[in-house]
C-alpha atoms as a PDB file:
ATOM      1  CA  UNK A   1       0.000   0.000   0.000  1.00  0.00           C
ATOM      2  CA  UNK A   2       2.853   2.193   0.986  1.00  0.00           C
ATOM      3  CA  UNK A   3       4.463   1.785  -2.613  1.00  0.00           C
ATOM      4  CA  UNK A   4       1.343   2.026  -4.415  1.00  0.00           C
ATOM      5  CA  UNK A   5       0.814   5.542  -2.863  1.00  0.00           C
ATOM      6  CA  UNK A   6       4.734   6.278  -3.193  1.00  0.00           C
ATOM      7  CA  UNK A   7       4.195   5.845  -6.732  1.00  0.00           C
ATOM      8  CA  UNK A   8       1.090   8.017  -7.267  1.00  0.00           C
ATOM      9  CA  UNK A   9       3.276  10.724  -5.649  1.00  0.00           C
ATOM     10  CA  UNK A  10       6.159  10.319  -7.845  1.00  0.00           C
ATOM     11  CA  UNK A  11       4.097  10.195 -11.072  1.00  0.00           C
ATOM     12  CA  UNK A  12       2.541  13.302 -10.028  1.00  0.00           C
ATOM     13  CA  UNK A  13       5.583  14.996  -9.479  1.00  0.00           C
ATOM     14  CA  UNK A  14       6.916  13.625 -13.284  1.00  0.00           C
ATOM     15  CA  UNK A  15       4.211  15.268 -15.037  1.00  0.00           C
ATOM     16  CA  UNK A  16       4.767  18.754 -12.774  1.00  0.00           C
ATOM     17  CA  UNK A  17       1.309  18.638 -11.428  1.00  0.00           C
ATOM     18  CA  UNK A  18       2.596  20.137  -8.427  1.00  0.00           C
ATOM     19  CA  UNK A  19      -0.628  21.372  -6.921  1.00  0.00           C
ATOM     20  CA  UNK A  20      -2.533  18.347  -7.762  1.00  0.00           C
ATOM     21  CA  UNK A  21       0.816  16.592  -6.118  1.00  0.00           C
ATOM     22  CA  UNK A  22       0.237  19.032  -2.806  1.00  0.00           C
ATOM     23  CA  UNK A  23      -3.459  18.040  -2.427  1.00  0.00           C
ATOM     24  CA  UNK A  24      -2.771  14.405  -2.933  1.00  0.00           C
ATOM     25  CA  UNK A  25      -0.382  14.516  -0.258  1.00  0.00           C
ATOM     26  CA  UNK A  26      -2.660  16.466   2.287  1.00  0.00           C
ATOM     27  CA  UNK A  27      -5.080  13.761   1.458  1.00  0.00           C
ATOM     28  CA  UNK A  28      -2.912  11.599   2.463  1.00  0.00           C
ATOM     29  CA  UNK A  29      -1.636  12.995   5.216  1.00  0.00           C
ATOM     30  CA  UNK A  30      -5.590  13.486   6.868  1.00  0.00           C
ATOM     31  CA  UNK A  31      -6.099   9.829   5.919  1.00  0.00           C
ATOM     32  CA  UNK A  32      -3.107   8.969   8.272  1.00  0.00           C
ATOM     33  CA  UNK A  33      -4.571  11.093  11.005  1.00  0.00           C
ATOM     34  CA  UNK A  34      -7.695   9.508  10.810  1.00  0.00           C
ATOM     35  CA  UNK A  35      -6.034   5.946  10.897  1.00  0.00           C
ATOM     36  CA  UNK A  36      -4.351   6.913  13.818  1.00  0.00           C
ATOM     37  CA  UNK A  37      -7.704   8.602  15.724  1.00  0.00           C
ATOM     38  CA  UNK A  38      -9.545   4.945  14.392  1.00  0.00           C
ATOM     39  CA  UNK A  39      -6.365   2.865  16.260  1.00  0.00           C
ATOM     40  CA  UNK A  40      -6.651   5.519  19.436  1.00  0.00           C
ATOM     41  CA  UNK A  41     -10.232   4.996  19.936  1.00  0.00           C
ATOM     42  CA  UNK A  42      -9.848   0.863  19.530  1.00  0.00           C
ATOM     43  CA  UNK A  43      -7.577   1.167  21.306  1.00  0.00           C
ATOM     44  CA  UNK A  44      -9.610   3.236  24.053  1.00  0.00           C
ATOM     45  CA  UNK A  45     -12.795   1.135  23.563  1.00  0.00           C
ATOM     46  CA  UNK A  46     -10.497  -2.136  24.336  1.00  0.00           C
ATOM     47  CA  UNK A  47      -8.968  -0.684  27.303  1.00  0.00           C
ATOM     48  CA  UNK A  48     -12.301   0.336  28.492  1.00  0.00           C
ATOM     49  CA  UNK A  49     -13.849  -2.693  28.442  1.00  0.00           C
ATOM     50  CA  UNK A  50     -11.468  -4.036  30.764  1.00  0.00           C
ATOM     51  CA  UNK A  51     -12.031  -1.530  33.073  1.00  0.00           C
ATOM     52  CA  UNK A  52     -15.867  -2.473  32.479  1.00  0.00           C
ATOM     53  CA  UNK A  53     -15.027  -6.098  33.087  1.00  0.00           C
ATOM     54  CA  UNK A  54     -12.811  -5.499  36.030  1.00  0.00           C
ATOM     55  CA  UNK A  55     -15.127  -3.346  38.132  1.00  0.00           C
ATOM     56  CA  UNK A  56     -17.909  -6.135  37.005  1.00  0.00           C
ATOM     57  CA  UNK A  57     -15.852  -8.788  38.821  1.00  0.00           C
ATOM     58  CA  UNK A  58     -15.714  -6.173  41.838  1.00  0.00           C
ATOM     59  CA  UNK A  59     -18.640  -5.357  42.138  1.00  0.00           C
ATOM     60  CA  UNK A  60     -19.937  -9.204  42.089  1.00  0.00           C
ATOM     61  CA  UNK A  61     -17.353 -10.020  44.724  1.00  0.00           C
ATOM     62  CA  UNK A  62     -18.065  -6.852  47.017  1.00  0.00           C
ATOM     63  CA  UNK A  63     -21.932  -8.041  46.578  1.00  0.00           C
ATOM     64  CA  UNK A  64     -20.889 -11.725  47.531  1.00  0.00           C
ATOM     65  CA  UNK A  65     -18.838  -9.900  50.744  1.00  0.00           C
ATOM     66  CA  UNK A  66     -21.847  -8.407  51.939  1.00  0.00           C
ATOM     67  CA  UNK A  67     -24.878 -10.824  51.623  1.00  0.00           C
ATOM     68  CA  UNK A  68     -22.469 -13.409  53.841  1.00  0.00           C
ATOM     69  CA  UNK A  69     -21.857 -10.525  56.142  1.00  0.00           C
ATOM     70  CA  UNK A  70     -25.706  -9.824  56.659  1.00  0.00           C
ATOM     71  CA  UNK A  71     -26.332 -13.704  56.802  1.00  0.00           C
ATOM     72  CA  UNK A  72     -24.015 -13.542  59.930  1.00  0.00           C
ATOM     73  CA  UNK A  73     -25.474 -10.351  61.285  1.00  0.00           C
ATOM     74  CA  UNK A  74     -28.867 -11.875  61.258  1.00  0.00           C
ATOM     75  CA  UNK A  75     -27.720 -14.662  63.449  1.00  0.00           C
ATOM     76  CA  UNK A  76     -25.920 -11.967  66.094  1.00  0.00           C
ATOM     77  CA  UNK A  77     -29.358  -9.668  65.742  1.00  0.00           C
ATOM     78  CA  UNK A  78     -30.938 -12.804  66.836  1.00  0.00           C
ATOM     79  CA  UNK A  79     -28.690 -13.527  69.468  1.00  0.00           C
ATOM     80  CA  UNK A  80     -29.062 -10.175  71.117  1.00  0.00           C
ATOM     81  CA  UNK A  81     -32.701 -10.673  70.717  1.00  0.00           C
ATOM     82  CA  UNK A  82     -32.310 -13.480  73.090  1.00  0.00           C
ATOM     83  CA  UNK A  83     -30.672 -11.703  75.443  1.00  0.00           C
ATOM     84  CA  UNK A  84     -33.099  -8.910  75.884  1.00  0.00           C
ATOM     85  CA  UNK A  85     -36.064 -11.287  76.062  1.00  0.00           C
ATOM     86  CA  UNK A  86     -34.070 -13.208  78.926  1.00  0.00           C
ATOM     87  CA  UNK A  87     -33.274 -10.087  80.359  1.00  0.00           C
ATOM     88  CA  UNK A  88     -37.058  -8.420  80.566  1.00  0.00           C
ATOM     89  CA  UNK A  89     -38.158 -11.930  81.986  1.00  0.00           C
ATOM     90  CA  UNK A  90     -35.773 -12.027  84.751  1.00  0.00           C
ATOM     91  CA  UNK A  91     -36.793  -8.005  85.387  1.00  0.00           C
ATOM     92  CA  UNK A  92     -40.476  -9.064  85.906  1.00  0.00           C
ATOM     93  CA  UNK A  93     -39.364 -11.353  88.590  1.00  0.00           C
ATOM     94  CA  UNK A  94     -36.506  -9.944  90.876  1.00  0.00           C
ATOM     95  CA  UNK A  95     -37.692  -8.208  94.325  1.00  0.00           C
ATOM     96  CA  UNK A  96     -37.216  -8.624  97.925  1.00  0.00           C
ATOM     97  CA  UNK A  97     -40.465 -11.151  97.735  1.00  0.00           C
ATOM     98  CA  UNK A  98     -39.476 -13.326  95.168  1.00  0.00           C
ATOM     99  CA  UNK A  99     -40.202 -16.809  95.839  1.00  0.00           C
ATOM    100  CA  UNK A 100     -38.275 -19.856  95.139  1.00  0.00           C
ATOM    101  CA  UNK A 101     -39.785 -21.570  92.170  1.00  0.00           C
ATOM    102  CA  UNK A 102     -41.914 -19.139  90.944  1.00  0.00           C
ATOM    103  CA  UNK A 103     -39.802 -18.428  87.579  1.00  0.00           C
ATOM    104  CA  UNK A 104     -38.436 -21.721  85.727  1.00  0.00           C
ATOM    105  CA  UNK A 105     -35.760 -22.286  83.897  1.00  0.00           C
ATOM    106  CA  UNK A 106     -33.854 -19.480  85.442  1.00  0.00           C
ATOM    107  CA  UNK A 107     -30.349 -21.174  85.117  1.00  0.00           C
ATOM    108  CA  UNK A 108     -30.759 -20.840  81.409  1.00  0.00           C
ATOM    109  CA  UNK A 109     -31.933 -17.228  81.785  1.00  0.00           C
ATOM    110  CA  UNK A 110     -29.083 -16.120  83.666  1.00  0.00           C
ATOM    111  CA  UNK A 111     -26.528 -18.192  81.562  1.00  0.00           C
ATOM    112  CA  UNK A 112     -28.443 -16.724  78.517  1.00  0.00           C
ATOM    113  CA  UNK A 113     -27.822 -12.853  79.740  1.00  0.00           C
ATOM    114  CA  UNK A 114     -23.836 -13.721  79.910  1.00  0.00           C
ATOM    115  CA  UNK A 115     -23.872 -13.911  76.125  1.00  0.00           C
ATOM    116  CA  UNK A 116     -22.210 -11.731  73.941  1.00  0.00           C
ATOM    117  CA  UNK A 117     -23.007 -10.977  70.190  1.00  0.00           C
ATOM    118  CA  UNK A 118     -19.944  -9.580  68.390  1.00  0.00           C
ATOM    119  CA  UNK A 119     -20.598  -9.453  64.740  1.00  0.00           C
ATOM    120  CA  UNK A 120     -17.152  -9.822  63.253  1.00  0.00           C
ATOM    121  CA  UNK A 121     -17.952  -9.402  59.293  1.00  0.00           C
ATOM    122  CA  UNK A 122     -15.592  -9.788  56.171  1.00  0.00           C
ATOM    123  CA  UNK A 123     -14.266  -6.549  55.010  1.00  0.00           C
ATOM    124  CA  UNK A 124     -11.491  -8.260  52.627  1.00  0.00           C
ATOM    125  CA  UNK A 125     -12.982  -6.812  49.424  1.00  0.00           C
ATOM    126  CA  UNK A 126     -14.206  -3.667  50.465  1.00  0.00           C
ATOM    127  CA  UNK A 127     -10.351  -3.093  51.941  1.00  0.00           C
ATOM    128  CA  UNK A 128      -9.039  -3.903  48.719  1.00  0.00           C
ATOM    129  CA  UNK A 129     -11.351  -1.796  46.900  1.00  0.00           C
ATOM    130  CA  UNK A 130     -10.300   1.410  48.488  1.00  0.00           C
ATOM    131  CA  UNK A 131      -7.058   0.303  49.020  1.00  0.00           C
ATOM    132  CA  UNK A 132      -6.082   0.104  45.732  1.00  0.00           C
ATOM    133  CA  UNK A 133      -7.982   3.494  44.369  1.00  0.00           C
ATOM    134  CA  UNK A 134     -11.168   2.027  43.015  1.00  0.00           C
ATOM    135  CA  UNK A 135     -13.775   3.073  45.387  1.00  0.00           C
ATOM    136  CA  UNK A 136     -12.994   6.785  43.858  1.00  0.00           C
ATOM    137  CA  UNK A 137     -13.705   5.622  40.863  1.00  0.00           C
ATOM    138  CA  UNK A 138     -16.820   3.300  41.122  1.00  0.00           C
ATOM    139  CA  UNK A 139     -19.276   4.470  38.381  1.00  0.00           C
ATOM    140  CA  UNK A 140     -22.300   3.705  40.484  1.00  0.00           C
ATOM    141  CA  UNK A 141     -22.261   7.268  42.470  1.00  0.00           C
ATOM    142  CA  UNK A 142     -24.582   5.999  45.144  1.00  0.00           C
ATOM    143  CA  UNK A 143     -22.798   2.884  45.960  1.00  0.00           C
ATOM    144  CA  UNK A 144     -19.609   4.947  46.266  1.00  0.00           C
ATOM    145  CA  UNK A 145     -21.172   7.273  48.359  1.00  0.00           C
ATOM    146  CA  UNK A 146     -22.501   4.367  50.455  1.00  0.00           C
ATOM    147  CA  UNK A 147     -19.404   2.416  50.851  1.00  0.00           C
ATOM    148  CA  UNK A 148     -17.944   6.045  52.104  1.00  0.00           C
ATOM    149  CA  UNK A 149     -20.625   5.880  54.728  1.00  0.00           C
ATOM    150  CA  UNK A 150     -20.420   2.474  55.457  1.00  0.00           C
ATOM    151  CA  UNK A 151     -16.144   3.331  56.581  1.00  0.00           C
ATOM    152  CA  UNK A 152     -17.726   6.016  59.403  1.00  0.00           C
ATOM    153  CA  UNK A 153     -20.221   3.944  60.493  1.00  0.00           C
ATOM    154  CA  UNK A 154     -18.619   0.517  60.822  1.00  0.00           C
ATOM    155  CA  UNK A 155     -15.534   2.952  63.132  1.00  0.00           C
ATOM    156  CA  UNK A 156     -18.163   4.055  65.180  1.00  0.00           C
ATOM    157  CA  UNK A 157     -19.490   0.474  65.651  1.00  0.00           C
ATOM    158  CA  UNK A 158     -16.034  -0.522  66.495  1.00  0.00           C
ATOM    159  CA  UNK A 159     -15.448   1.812  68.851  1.00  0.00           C
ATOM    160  CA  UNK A 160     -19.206   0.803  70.734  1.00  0.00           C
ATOM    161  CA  UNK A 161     -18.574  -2.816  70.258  1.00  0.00           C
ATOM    162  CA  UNK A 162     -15.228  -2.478  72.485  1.00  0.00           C
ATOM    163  CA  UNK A 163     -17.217  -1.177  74.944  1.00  0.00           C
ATOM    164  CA  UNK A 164     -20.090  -3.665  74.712  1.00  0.00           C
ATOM    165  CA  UNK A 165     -17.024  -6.234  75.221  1.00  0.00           C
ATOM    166  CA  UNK A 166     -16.018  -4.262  78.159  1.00  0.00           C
ATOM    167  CA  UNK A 167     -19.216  -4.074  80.094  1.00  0.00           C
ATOM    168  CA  UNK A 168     -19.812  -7.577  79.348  1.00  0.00           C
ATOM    169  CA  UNK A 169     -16.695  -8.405  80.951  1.00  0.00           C
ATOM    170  CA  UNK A 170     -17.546  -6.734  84.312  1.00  0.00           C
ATOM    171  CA  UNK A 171     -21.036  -8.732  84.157  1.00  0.00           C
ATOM    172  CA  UNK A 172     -19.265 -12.082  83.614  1.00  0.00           C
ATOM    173  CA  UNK A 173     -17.322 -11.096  86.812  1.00  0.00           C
ATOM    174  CA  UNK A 174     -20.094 -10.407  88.946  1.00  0.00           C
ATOM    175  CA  UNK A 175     -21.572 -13.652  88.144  1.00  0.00           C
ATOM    176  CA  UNK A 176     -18.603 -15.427  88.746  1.00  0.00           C
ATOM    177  CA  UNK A 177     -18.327 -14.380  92.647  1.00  0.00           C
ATOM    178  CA  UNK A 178     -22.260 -14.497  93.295  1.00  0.00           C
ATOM    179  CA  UNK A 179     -23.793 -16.964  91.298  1.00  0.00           C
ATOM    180  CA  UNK A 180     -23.650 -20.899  91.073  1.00  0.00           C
ATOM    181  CA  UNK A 181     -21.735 -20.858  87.573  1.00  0.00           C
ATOM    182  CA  UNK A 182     -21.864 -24.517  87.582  1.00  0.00           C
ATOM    183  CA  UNK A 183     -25.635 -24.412  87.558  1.00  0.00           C
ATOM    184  CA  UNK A 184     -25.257 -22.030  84.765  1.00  0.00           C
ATOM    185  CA  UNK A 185     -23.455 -23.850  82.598  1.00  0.00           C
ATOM    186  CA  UNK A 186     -24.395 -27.229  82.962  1.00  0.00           C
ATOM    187  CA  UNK A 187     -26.042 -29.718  80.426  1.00  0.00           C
ATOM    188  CA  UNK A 188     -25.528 -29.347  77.130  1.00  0.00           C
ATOM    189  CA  UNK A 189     -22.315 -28.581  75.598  1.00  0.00           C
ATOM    190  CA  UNK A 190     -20.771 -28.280  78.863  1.00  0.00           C
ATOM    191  CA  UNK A 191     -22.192 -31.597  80.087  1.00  0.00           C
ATOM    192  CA  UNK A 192     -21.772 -30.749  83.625  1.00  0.00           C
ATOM    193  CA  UNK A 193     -23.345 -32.020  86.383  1.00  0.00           C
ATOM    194  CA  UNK A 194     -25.451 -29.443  88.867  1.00  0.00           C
ATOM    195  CA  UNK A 195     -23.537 -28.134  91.846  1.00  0.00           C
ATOM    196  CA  UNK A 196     -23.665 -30.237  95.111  1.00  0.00           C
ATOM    197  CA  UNK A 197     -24.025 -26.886  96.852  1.00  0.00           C
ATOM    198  CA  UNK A 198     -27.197 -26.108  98.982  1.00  0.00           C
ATOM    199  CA  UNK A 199     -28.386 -23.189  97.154  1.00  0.00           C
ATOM    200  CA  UNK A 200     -29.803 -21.627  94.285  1.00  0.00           C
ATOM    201  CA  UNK A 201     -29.319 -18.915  91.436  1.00  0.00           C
ATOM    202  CA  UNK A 202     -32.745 -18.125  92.352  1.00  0.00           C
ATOM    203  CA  UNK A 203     -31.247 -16.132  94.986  1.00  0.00           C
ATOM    204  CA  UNK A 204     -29.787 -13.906  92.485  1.00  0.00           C
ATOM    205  CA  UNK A 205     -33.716 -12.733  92.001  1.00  0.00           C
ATOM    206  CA  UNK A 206     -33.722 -10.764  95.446  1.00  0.00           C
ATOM    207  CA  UNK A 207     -30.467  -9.530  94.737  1.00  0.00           C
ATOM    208  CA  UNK A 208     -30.700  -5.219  94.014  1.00  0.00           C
ATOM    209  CA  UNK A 209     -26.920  -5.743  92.964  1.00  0.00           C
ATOM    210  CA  UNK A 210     -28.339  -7.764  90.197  1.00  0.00           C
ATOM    211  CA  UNK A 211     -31.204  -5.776  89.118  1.00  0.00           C
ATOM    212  CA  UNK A 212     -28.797  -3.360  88.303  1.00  0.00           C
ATOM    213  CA  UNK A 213     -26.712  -5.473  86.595  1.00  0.00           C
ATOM    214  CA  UNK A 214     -29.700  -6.982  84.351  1.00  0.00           C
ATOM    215  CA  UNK A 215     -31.094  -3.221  83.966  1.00  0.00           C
ATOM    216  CA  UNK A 216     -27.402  -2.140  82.602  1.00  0.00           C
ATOM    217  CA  UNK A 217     -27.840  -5.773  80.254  1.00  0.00           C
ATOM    218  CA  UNK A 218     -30.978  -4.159  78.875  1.00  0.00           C
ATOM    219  CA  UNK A 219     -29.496  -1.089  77.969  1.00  0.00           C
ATOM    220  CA  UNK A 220     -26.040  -2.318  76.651  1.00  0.00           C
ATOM    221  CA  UNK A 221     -27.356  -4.654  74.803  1.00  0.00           C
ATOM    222  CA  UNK A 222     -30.320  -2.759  73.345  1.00  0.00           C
ATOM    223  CA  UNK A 223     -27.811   0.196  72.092  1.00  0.00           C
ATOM    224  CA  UNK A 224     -25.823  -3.041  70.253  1.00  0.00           C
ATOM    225  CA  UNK A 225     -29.154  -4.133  68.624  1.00  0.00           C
ATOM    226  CA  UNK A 226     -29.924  -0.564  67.474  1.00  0.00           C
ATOM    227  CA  UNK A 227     -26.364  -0.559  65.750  1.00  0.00           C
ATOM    228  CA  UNK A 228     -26.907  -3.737  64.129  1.00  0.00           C
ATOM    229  CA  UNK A 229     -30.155  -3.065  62.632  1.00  0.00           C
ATOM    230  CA  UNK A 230     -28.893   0.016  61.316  1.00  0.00           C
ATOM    231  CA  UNK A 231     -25.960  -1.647  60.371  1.00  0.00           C
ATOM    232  CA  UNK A 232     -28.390  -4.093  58.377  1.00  0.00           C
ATOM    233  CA  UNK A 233     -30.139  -1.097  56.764  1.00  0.00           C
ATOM    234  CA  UNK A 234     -26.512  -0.316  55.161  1.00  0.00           C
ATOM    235  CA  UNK A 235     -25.698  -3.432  54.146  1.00  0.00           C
ATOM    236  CA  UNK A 236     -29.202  -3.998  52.712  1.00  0.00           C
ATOM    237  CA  UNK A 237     -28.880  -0.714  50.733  1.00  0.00           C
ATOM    238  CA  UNK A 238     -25.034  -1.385  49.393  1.00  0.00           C
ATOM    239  CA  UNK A 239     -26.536  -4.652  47.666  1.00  0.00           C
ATOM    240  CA  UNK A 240     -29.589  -3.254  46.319  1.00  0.00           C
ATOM    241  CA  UNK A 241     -26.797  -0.809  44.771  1.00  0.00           C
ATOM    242  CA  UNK A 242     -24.711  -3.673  43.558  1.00  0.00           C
ATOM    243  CA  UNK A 243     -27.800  -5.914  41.881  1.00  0.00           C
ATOM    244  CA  UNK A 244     -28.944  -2.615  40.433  1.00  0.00           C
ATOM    245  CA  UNK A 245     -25.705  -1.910  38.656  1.00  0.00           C
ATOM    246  CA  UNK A 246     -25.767  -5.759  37.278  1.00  0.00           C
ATOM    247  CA  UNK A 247     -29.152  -4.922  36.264  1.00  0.00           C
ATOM    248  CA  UNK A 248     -28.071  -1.912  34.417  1.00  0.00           C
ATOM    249  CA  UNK A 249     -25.243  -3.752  32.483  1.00  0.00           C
END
């Protein structure tokens, strides 16, 4: 091709058609350009649809990171659940009157107001994400501007959960030096026996030390819930985001 228009050029130039010769050659010379512009924007177009297919495959795996984080949330908003409906039960029965063997089950009660939910979800892609530049640019605006969200709030959660752990802590304690733990734990997993000692965790029920203590579980533990369902809101919203820019591709 090169020779064939080399020797256009020179035959022009032969028969001293200069000016014909001149507009030949800035023919040429715009059909190079646009050759070049055609390669540039293949070129482009290629490169973009890796991009394309790259933030597909992160977007699928951030979705994947999030529905097995809310399946594990679920479980810890049920275990708190738990722990509050133990909780009001023992309230409705502790006084100076309580009688022995009015409230059953309240081993299990107790043992069941010891618990702690710490929700401990997978933030592998989402760390990699804005690790490595992409959450800035995510072309789904409202899942970027959710994932920036999601950073404060999950910090703030952090920072509660340490002292949920804390307060726990302290509760475990005060059960240790005034309750029966044995009792508490026994049966199934534990498989231990009940204590040989002549008294009862019932006696906890008269107790104003403990009142407090289950009064404080109520509180701490209703705070955590309020976290995690707003935490589920999020994480609710951030897929929604994700299936809706599958959808929209």
């Amino acid at each position: 091709m090169i020779k064939f228009f080399r020797k256009i050029r020179h035959r022009l130039l032969a028969e001293n058609r200069v000016s014909r010769y001149l507009l030949y050659a800035l023919g040429e010379i715009v059909l190079v350009v646009i050759g070049i512009l055609i390669a540039l924007e293949i070129n482009n177009w290629n490169e973009n649809q890796k991009l394309l297919q790259q933030e597909k495959a992160t977007i699928a795996s951030l979705k994947l990171e999030f529905e097995k984080n809310l399946a594990s949330l679920n479980g810890d908003i049920a275990a708190l659940e738990s722990v509050l409906s133990s909780c009001n039960t023992l309230l409705a029965n502790t006084g100076p009157d309580y009688e022995d063997g009015t409230l059953q089950d309240v081993d299990s009660l107790v043992s069941m107001t010891s618990r702690m939910s710490v929700w401990d979800p997978s933030l592998y892609t989402l760390g990699n994400i804005k690790n490595s530049g992409k959450l800035s640019s995510l072309s789904n605006e409202e899942l970027k501007i959710l994932l920036i969200e999601w950073e404060t709030f999950y910090a703030n959660l952090l920072d509660w959960g340490d002292f949920y752990v804390d307060r726990g802590s302290t509760y475990f304690d005060f059960l240790l030096h005034n309750s029966l733990n044995r009792n508490l734990f026994s049966g199934v997993p534990f498989q231990l026996s009940p204590s040989k000692f002549d008294r009862s965790n019932e006696e906890l029920l008269r107790n104003p030390e403990f009142e407090n203590y289950i009064t404080n579980r109520m509180f701490i533990n209703g705070f955590m819930l309020g976290y995690y369902e707003e935490a589920k809101e999020r994480i609710t919203a951030i897929i929604e985001q994700c299936e809706t820019y599958e959808d929209g591709r």
